[in-house]
C-alpha atoms as a PDB file:
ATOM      1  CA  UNK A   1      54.456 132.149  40.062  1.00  0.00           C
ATOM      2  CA  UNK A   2      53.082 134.993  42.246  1.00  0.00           C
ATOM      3  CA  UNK A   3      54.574 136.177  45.998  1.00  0.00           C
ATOM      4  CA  UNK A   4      53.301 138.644  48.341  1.00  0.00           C
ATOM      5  CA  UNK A   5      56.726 140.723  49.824  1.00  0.00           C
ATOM      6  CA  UNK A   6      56.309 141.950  53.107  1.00  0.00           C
ATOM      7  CA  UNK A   7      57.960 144.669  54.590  1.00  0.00           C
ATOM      8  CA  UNK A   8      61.050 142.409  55.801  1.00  0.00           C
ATOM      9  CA  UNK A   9      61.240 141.232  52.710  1.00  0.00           C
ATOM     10  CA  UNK A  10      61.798 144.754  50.884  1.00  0.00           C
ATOM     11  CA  UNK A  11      64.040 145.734  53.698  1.00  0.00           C
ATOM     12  CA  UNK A  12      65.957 142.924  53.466  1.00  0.00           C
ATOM     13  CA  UNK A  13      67.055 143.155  50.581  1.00  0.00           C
ATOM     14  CA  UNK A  14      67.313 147.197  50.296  1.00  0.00           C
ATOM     15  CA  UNK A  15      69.951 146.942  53.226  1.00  0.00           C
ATOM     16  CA  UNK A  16      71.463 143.635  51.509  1.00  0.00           C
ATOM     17  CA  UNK A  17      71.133 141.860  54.855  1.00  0.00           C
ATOM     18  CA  UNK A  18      72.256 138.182  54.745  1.00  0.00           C
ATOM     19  CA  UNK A  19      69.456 136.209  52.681  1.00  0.00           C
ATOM     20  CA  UNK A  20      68.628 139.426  51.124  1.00  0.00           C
ATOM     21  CA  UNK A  21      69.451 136.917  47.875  1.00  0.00           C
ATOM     22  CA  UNK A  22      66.559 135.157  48.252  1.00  0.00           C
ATOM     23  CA  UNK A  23      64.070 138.323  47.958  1.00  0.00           C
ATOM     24  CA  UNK A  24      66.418 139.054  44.532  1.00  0.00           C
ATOM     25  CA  UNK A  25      65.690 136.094  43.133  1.00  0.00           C
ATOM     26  CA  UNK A  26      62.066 136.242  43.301  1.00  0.00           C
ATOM     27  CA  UNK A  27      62.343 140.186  42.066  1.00  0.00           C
ATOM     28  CA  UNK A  28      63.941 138.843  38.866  1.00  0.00           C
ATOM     29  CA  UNK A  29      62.220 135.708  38.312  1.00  0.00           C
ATOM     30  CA  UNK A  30      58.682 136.259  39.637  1.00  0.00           C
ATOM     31  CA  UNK A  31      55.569 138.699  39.660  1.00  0.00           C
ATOM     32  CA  UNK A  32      55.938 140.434  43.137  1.00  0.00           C
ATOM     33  CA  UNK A  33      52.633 142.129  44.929  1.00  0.00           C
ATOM     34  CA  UNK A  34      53.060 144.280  47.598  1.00  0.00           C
ATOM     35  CA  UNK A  35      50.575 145.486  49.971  1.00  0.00           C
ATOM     36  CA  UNK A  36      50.373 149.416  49.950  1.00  0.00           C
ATOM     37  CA  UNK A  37      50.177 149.498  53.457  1.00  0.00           C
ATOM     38  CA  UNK A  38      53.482 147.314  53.812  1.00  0.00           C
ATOM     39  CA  UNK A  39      55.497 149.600  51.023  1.00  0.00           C
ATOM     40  CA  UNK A  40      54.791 152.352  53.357  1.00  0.00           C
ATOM     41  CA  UNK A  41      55.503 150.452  56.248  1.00  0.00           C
ATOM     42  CA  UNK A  42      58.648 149.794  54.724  1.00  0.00           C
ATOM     43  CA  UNK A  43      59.512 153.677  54.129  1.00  0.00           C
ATOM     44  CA  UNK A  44      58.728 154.562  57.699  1.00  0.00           C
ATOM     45  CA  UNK A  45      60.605 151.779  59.461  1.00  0.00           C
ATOM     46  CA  UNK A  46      63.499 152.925  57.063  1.00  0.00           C
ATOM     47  CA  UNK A  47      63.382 156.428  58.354  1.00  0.00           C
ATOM     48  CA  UNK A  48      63.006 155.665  61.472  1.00  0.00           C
ATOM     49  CA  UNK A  49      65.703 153.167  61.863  1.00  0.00           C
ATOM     50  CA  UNK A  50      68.322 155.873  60.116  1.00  0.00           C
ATOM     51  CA  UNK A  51      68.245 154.948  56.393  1.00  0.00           C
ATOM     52  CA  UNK A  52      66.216 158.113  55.272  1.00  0.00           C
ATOM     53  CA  UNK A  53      68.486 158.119  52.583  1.00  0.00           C
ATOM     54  CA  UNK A  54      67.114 154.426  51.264  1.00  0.00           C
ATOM     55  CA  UNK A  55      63.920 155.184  52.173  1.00  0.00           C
ATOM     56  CA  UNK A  56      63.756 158.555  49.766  1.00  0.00           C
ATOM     57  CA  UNK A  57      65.332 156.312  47.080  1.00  0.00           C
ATOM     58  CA  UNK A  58      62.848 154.107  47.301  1.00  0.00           C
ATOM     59  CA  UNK A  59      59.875 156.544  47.275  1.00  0.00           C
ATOM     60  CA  UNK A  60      61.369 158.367  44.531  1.00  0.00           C
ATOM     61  CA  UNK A  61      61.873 154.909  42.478  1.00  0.00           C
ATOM     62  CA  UNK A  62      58.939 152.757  43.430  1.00  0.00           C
ATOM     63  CA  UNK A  63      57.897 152.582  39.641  1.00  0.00           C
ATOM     64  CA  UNK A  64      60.889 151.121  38.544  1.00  0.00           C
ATOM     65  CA  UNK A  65      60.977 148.280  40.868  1.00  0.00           C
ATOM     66  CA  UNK A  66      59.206 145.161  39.452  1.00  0.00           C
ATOM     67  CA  UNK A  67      56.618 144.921  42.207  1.00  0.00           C
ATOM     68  CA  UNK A  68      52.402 145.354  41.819  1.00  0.00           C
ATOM     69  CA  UNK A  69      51.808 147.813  44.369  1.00  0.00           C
ATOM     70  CA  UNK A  70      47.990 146.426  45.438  1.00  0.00           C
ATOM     71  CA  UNK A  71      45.891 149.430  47.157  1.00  0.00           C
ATOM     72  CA  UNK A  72      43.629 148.157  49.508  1.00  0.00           C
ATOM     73  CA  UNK A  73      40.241 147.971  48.940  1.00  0.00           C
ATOM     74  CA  UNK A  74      37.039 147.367  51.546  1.00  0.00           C
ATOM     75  CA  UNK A  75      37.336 143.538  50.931  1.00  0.00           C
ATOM     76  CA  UNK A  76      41.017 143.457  52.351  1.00  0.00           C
ATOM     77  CA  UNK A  77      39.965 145.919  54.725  1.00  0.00           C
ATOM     78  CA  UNK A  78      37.438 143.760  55.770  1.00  0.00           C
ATOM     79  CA  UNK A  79      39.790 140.946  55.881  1.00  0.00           C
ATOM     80  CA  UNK A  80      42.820 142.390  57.303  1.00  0.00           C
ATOM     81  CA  UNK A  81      41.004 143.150  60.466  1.00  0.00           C
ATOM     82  CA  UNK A  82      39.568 139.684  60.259  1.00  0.00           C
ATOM     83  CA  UNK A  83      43.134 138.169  60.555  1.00  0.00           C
ATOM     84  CA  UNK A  84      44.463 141.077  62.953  1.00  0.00           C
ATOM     85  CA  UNK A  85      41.311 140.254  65.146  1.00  0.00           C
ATOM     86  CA  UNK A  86      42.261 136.428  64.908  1.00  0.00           C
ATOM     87  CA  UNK A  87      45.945 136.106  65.196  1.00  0.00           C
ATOM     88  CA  UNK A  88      48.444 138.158  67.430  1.00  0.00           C
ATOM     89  CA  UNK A  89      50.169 139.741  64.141  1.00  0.00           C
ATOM     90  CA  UNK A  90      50.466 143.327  63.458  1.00  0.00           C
ATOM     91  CA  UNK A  91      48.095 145.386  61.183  1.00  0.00           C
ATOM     92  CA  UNK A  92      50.919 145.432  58.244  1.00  0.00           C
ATOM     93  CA  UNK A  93      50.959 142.040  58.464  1.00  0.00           C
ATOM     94  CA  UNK A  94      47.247 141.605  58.014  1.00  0.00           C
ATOM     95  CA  UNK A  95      46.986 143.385  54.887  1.00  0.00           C
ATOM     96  CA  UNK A  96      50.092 141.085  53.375  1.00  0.00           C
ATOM     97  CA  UNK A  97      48.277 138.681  54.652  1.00  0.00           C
ATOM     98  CA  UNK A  98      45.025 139.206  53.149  1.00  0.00           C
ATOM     99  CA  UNK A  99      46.698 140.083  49.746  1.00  0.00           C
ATOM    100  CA  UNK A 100      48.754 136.576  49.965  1.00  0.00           C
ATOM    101  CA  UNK A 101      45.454 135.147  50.551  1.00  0.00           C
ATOM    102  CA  UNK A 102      43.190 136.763  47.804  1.00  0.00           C
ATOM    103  CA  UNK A 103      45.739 135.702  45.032  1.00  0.00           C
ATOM    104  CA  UNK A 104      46.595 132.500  46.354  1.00  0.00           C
ATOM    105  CA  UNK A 105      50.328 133.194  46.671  1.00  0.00           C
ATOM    106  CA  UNK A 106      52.966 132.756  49.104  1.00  0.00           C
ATOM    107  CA  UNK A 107      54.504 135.288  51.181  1.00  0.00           C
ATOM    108  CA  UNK A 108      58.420 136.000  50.780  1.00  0.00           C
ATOM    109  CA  UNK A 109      59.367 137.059  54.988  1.00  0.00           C
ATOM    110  CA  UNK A 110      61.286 136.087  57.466  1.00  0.00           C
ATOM    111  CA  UNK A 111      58.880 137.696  60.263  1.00  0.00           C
ATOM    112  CA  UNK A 112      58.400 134.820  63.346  1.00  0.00           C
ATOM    113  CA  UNK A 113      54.917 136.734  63.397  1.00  0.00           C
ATOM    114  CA  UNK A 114      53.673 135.221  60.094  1.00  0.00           C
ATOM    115  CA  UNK A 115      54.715 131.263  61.918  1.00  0.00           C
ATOM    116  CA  UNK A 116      51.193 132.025  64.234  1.00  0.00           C
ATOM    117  CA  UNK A 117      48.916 132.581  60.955  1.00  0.00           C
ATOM    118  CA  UNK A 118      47.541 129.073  59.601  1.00  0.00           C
ATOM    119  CA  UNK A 119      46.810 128.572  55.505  1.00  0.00           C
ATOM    120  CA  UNK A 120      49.384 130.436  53.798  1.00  0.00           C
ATOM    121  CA  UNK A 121      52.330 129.399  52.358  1.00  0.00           C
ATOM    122  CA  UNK A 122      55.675 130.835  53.598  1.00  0.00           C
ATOM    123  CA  UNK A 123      58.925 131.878  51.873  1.00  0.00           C
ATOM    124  CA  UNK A 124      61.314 131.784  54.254  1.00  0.00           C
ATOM    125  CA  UNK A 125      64.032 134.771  53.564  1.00  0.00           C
ATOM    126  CA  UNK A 126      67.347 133.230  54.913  1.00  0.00           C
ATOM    127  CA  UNK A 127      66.923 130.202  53.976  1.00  0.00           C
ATOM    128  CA  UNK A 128      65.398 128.127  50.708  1.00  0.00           C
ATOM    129  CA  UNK A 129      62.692 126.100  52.934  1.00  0.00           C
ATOM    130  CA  UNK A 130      59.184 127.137  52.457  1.00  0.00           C
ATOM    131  CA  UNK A 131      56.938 126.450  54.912  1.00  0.00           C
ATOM    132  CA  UNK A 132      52.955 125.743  54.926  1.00  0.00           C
ATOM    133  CA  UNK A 133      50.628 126.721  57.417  1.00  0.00           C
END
């Protein structure tokens, strides 16, 4: 099975915060795809919030972790904005979005933001419920 990891769900588990099990499991047992734009996300909010030292780690490593790093391209582009434009959900979250939507795969979160955004599939990090919109 494929997910789509957004940023909470990297962070999550990088800081080991309860659930963070959850995003483990689907490292080891599924293919991951990450949005570009949400792995660096991910290294800025870590910086910022005082975990440069994670955050350089994860730079430094991002090959060896089993995640598809997806570049965007001018059809996500194009459809990121469409979802930014059409739900109250940040730009990060539009390219997850659009990448979840393009393969046809859930997203692993635990962001209340992604509860607004109807037709994908959610992972819910914290708990083993999924949950359809």
């Amino acid at each position: 099975m494929k997910v789509v990891f957004d940023t909470y769900a990297l962070i999550k588990w990088l800081l080991e915060e309860p659930g963070y099990e959850v995003v483990e499991k689907y490292l080891t047992d599924q293919s991951v795809y990450m949005s570009l734009i949400n792995f660096g996300e991910t290294y800025y909010r870590l910086v910022k919030n005082g975990f440069g030292d994670i955050a350089h780690n994860l730079w430094a490593n991002r090959d060896v972790f089993p995640i598809k790093y997806v570049e965007p391209n001018w059809s996500r582009v194009k459809m990121a904005a469409e979802l930014k434009a059409k739900y109250p959900i940040s730009y990060a979250d539009a390219f997850c979005l659009a990448l979840a939507l393009e393969i046809n795969a859930p997203v692993v979160t635990g962001d209340p933001e992604f509860k607004k955004v109807e037709g994908v599939k959610l992972i819910w990090v914290g708990s083993d419920e999924s949950k359809k919109h």
